[in-house]
PDB file of N, CA and C in Angstrom:
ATOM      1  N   UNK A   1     182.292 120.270 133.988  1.00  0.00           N
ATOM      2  CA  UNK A   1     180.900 120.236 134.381  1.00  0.00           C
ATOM      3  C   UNK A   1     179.998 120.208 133.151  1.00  0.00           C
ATOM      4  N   UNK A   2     180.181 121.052 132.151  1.00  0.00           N
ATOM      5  CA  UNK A   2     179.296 121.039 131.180  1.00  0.00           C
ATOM      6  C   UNK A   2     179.852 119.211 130.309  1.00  0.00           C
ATOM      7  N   UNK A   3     180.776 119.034 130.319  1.00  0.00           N
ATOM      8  CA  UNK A   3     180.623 117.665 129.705  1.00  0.00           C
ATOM      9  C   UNK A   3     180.115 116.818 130.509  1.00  0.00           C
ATOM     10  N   UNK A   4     179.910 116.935 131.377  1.00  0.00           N
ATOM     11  CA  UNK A   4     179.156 115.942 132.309  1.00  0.00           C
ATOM     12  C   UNK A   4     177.710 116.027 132.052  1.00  0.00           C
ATOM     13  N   UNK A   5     177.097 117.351 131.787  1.00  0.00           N
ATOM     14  CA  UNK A   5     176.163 117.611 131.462  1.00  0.00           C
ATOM     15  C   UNK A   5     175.366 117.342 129.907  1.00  0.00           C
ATOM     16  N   UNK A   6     176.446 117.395 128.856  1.00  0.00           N
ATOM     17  CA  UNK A   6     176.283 116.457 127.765  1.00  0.00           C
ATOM     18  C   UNK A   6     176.023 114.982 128.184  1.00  0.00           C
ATOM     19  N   UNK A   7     177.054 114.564 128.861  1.00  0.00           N
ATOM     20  CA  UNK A   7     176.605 112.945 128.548  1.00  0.00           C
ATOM     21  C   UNK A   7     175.558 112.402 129.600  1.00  0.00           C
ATOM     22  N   UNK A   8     175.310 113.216 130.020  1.00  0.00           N
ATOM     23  CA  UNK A   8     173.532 113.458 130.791  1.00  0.00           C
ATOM     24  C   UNK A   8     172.637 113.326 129.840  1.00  0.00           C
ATOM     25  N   UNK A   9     172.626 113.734 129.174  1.00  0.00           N
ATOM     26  CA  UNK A   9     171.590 114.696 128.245  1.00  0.00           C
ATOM     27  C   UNK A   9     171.351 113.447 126.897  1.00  0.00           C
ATOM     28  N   UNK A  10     172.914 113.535 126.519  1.00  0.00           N
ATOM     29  CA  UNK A  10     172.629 111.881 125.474  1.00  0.00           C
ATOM     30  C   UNK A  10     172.030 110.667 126.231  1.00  0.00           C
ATOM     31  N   UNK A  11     172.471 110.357 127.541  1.00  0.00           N
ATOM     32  CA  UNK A  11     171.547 109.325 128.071  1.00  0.00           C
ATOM     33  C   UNK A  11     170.190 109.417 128.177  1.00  0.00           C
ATOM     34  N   UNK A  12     169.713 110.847 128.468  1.00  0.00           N
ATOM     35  CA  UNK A  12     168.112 110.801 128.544  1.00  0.00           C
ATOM     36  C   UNK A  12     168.146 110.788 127.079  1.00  0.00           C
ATOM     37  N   UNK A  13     168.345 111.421 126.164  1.00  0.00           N
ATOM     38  CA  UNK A  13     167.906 111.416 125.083  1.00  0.00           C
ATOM     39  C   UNK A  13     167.461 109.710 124.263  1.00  0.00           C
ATOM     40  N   UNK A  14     168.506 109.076 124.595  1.00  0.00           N
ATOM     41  CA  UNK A  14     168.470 107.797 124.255  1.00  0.00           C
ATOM     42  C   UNK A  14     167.682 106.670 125.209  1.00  0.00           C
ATOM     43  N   UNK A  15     167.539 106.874 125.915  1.00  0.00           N
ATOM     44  CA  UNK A  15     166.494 106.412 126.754  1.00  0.00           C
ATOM     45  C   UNK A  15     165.103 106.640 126.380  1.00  0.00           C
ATOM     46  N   UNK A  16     165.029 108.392 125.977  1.00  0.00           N
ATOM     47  CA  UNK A  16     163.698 108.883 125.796  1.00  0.00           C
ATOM     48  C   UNK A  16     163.373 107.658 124.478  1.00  0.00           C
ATOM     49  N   UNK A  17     164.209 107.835 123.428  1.00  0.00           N
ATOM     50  CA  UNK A  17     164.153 107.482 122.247  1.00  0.00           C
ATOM     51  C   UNK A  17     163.842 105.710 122.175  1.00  0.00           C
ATOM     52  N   UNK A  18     163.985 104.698 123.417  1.00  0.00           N
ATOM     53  CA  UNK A  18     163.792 103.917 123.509  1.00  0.00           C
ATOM     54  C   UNK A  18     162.388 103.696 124.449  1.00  0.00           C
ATOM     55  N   UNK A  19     161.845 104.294 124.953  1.00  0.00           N
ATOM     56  CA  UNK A  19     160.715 104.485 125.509  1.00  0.00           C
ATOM     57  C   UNK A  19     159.597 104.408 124.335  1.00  0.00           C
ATOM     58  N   UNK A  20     159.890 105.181 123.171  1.00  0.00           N
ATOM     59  CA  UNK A  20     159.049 105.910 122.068  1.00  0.00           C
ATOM     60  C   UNK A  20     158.503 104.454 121.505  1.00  0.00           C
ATOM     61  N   UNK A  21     159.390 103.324 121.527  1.00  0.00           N
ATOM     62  CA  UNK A  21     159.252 102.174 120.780  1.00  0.00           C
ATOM     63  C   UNK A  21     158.358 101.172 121.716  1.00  0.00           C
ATOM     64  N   UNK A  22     158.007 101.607 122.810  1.00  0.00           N
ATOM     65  CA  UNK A  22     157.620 100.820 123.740  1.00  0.00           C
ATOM     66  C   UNK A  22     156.106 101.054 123.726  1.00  0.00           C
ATOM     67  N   UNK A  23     155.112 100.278 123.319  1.00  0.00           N
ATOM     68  CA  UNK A  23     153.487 100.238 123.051  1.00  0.00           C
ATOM     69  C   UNK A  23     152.835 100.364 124.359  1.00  0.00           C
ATOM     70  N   UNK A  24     151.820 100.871 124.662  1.00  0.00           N
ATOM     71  CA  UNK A  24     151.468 101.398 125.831  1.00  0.00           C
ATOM     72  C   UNK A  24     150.643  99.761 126.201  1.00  0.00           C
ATOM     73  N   UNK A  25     150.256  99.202 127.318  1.00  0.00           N
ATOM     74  CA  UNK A  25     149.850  98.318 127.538  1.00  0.00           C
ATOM     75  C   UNK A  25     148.302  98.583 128.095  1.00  0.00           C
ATOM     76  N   UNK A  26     147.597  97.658 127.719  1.00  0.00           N
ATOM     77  CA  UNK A  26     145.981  98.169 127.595  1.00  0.00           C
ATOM     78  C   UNK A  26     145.668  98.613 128.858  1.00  0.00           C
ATOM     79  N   UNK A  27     144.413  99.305 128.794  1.00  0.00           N
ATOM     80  CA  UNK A  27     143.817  99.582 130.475  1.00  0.00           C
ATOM     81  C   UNK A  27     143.454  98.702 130.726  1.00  0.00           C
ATOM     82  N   UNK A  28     143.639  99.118 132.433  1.00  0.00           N
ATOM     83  CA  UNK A  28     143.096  97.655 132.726  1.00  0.00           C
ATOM     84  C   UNK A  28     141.587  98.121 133.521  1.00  0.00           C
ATOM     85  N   UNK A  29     140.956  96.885 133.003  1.00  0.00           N
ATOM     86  CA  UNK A  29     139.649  97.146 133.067  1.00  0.00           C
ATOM     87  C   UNK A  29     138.889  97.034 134.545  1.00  0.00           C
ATOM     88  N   UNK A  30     139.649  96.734 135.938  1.00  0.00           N
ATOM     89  CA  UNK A  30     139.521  96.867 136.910  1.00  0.00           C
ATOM     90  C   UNK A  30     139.673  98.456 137.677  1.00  0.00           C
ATOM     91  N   UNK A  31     140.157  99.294 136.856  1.00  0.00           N
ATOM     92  CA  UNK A  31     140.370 100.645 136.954  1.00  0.00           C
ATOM     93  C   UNK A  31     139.486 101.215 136.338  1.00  0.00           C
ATOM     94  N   UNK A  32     138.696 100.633 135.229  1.00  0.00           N
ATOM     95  CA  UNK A  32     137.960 101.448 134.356  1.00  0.00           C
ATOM     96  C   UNK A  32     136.333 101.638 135.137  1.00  0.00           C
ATOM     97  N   UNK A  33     136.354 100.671 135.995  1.00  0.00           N
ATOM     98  CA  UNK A  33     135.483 100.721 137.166  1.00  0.00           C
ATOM     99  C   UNK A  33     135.532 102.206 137.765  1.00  0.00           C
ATOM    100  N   UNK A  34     136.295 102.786 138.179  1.00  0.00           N
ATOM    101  CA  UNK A  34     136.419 103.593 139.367  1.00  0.00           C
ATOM    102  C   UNK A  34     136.440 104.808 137.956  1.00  0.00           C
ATOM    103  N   UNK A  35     137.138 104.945 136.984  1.00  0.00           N
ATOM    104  CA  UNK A  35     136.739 105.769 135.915  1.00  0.00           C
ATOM    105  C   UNK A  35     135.129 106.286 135.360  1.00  0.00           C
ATOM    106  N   UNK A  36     134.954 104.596 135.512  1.00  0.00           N
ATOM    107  CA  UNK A  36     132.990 105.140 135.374  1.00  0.00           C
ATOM    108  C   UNK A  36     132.269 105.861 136.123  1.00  0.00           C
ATOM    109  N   UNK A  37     132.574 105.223 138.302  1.00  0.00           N
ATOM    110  CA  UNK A  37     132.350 106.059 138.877  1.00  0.00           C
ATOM    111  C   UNK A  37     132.578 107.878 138.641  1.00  0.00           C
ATOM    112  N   UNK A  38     133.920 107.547 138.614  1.00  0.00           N
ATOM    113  CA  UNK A  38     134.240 109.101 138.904  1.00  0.00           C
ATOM    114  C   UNK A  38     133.223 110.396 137.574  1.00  0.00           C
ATOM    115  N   UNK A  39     132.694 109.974 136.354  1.00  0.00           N
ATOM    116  CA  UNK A  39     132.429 110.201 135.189  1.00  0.00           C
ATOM    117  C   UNK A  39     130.701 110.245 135.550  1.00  0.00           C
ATOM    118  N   UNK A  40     130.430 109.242 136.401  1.00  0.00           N
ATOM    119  CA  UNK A  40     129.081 109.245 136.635  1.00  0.00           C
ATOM    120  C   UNK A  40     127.988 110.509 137.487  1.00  0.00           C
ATOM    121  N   UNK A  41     127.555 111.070 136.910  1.00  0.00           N
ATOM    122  CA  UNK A  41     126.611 112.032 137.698  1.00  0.00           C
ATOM    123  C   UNK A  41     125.533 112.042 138.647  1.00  0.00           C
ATOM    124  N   UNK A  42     125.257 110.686 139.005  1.00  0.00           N
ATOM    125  CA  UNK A  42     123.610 110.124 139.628  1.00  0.00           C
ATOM    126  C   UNK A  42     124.480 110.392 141.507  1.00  0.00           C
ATOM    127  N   UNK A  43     123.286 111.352 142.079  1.00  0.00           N
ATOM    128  CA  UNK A  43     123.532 111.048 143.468  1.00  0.00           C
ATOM    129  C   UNK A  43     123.618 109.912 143.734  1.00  0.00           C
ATOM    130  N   UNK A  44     123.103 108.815 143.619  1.00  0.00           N
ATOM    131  CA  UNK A  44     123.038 107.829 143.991  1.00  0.00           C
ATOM    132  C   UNK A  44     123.919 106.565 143.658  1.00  0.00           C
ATOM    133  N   UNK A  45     124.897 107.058 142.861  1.00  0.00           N
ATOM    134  CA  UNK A  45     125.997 106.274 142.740  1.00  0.00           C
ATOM    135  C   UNK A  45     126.583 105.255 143.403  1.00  0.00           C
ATOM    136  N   UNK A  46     126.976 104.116 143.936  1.00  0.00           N
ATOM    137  CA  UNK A  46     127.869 103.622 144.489  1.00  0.00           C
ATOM    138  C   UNK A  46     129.613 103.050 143.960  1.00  0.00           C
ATOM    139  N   UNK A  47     130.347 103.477 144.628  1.00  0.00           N
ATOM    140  CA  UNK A  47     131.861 102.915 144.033  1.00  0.00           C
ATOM    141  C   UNK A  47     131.840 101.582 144.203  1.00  0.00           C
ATOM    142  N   UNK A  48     132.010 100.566 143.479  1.00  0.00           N
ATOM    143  CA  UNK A  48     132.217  99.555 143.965  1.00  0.00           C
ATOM    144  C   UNK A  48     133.511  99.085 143.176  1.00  0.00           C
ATOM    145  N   UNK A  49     134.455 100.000 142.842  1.00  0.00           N
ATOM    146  CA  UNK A  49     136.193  99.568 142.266  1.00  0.00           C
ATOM    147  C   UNK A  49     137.297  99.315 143.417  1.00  0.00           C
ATOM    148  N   UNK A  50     138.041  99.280 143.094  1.00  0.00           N
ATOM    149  CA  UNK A  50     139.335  99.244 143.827  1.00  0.00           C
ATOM    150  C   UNK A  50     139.275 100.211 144.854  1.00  0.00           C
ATOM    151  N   UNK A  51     139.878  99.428 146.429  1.00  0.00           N
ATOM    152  CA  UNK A  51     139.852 100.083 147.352  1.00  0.00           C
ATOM    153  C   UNK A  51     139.166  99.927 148.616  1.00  0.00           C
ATOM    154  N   UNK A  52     138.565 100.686 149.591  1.00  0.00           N
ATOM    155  CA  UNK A  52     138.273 100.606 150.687  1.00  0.00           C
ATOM    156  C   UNK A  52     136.646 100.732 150.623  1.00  0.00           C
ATOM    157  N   UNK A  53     135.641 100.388 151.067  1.00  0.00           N
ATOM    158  CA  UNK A  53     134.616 100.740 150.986  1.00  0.00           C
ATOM    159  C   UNK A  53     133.873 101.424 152.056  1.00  0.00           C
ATOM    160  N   UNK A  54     132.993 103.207 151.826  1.00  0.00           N
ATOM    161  CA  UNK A  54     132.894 103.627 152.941  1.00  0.00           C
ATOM    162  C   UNK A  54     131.191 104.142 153.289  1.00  0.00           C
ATOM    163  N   UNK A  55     131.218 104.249 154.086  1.00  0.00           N
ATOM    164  CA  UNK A  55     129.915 104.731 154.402  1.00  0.00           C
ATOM    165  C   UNK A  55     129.570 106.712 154.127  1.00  0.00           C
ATOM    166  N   UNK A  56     128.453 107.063 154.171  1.00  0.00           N
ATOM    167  CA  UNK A  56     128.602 108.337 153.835  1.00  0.00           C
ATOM    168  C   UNK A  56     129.405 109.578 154.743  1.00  0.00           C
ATOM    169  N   UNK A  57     129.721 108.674 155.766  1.00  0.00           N
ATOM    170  CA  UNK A  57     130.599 109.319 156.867  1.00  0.00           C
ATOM    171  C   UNK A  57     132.192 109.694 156.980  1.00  0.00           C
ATOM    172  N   UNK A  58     132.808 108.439 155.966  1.00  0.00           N
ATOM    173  CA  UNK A  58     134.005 108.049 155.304  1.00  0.00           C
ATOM    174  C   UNK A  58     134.273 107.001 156.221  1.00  0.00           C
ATOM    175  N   UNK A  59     133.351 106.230 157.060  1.00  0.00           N
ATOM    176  CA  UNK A  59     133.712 105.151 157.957  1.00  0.00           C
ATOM    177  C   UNK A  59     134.314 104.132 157.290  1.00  0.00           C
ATOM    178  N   UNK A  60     135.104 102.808 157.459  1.00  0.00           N
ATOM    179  CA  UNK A  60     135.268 101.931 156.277  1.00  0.00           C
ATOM    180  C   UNK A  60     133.629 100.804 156.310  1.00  0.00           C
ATOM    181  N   UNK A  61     133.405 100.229 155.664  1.00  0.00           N
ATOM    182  CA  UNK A  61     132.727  99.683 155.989  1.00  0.00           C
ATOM    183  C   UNK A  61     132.814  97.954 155.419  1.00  0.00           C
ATOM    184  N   UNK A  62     132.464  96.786 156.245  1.00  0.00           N
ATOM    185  CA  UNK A  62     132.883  95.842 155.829  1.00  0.00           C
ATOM    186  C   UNK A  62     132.086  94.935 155.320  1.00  0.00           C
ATOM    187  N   UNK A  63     131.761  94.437 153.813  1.00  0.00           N
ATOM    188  CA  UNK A  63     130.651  93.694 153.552  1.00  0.00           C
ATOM    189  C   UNK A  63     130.089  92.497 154.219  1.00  0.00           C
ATOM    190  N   UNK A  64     128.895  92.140 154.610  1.00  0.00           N
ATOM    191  CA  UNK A  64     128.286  90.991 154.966  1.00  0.00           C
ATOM    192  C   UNK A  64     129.168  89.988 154.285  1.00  0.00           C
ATOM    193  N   UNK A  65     129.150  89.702 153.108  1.00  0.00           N
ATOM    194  CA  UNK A  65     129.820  88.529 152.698  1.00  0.00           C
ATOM    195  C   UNK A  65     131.256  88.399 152.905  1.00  0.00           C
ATOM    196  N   UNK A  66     131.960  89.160 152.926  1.00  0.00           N
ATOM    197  CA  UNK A  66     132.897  89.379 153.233  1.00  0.00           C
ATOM    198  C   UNK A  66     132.981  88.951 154.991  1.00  0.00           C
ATOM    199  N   UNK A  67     132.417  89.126 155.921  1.00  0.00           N
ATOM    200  CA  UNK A  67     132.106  88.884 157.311  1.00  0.00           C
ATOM    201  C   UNK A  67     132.045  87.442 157.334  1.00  0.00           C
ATOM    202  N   UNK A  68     130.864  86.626 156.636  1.00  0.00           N
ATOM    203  CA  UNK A  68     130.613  85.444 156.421  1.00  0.00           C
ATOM    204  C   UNK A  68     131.790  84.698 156.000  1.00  0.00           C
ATOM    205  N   UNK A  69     132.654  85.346 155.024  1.00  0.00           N
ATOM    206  CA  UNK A  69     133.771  84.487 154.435  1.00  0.00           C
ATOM    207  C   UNK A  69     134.645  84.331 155.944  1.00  0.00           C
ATOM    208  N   UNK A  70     134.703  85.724 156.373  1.00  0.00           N
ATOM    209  CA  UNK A  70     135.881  85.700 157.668  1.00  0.00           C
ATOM    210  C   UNK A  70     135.229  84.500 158.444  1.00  0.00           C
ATOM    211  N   UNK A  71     133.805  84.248 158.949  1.00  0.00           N
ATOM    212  CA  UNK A  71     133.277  83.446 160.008  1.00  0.00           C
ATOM    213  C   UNK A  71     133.462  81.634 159.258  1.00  0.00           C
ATOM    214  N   UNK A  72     133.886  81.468 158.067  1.00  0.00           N
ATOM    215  CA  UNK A  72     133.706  80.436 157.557  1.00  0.00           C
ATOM    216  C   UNK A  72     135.460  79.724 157.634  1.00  0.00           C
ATOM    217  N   UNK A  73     136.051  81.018 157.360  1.00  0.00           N
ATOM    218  CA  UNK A  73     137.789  80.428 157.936  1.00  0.00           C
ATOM    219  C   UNK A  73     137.906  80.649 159.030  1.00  0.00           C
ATOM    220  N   UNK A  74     137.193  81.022 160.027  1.00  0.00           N
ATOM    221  CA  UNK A  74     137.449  80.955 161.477  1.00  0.00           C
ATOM    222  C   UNK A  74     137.370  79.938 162.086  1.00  0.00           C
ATOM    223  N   UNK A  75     136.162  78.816 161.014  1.00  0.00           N
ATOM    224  CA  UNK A  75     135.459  77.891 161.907  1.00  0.00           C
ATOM    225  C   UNK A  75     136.220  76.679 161.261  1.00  0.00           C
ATOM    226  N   UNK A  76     137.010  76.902 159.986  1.00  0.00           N
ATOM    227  CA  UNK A  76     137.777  75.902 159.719  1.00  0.00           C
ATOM    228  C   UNK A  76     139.666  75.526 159.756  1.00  0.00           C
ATOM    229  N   UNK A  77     139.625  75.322 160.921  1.00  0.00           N
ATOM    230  CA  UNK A  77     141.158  74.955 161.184  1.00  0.00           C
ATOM    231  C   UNK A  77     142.101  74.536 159.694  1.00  0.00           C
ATOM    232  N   UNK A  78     141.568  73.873 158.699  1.00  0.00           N
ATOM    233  CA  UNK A  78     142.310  73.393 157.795  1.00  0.00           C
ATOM    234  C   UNK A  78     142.588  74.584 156.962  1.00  0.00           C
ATOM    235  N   UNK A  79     142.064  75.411 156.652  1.00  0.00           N
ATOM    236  CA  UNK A  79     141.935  76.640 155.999  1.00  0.00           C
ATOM    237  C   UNK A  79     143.265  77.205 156.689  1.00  0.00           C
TER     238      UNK A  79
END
């Protein structure tokens, strides 16, 4: 059991050790949206990042343009 537990231990180790070499990949700036929100202090804030959009109720709520887009592939069969 305990040698089993060594060659546990060298695998994470060497794994860890190959991780270390691995450069973190940039933020992505579609997240940094919802970062600003969250950072922002104004009552009057709106989220407009990633995700669901809601009313002050937590209703979802669905944009006009977004509605319009739906009524514009509704009306076109080729779409």
């Amino acid at each position: 059991m305990a040698a089993l537990r060594g060659v546990s231990c060298g695998r994470i180790r060497s794994m860890s050790s190959w991780y270390r070499q691995v450069e973190p990949a940039p933020k992505d700036p579609i997240l940094g949206v919802t970062e600003a929100f969250l950072a922002d202090h104004s009552p009057d804030k709106v989220n407009v990042g990633v995700g669901a959009y809601r009313d002050d109720n937590g209703k979802p709520v669905v944009l006009e343009c977004v509605r319009e887009a739906e009524r514009r592939i509704a009306g076109n069969m080729n779409m």
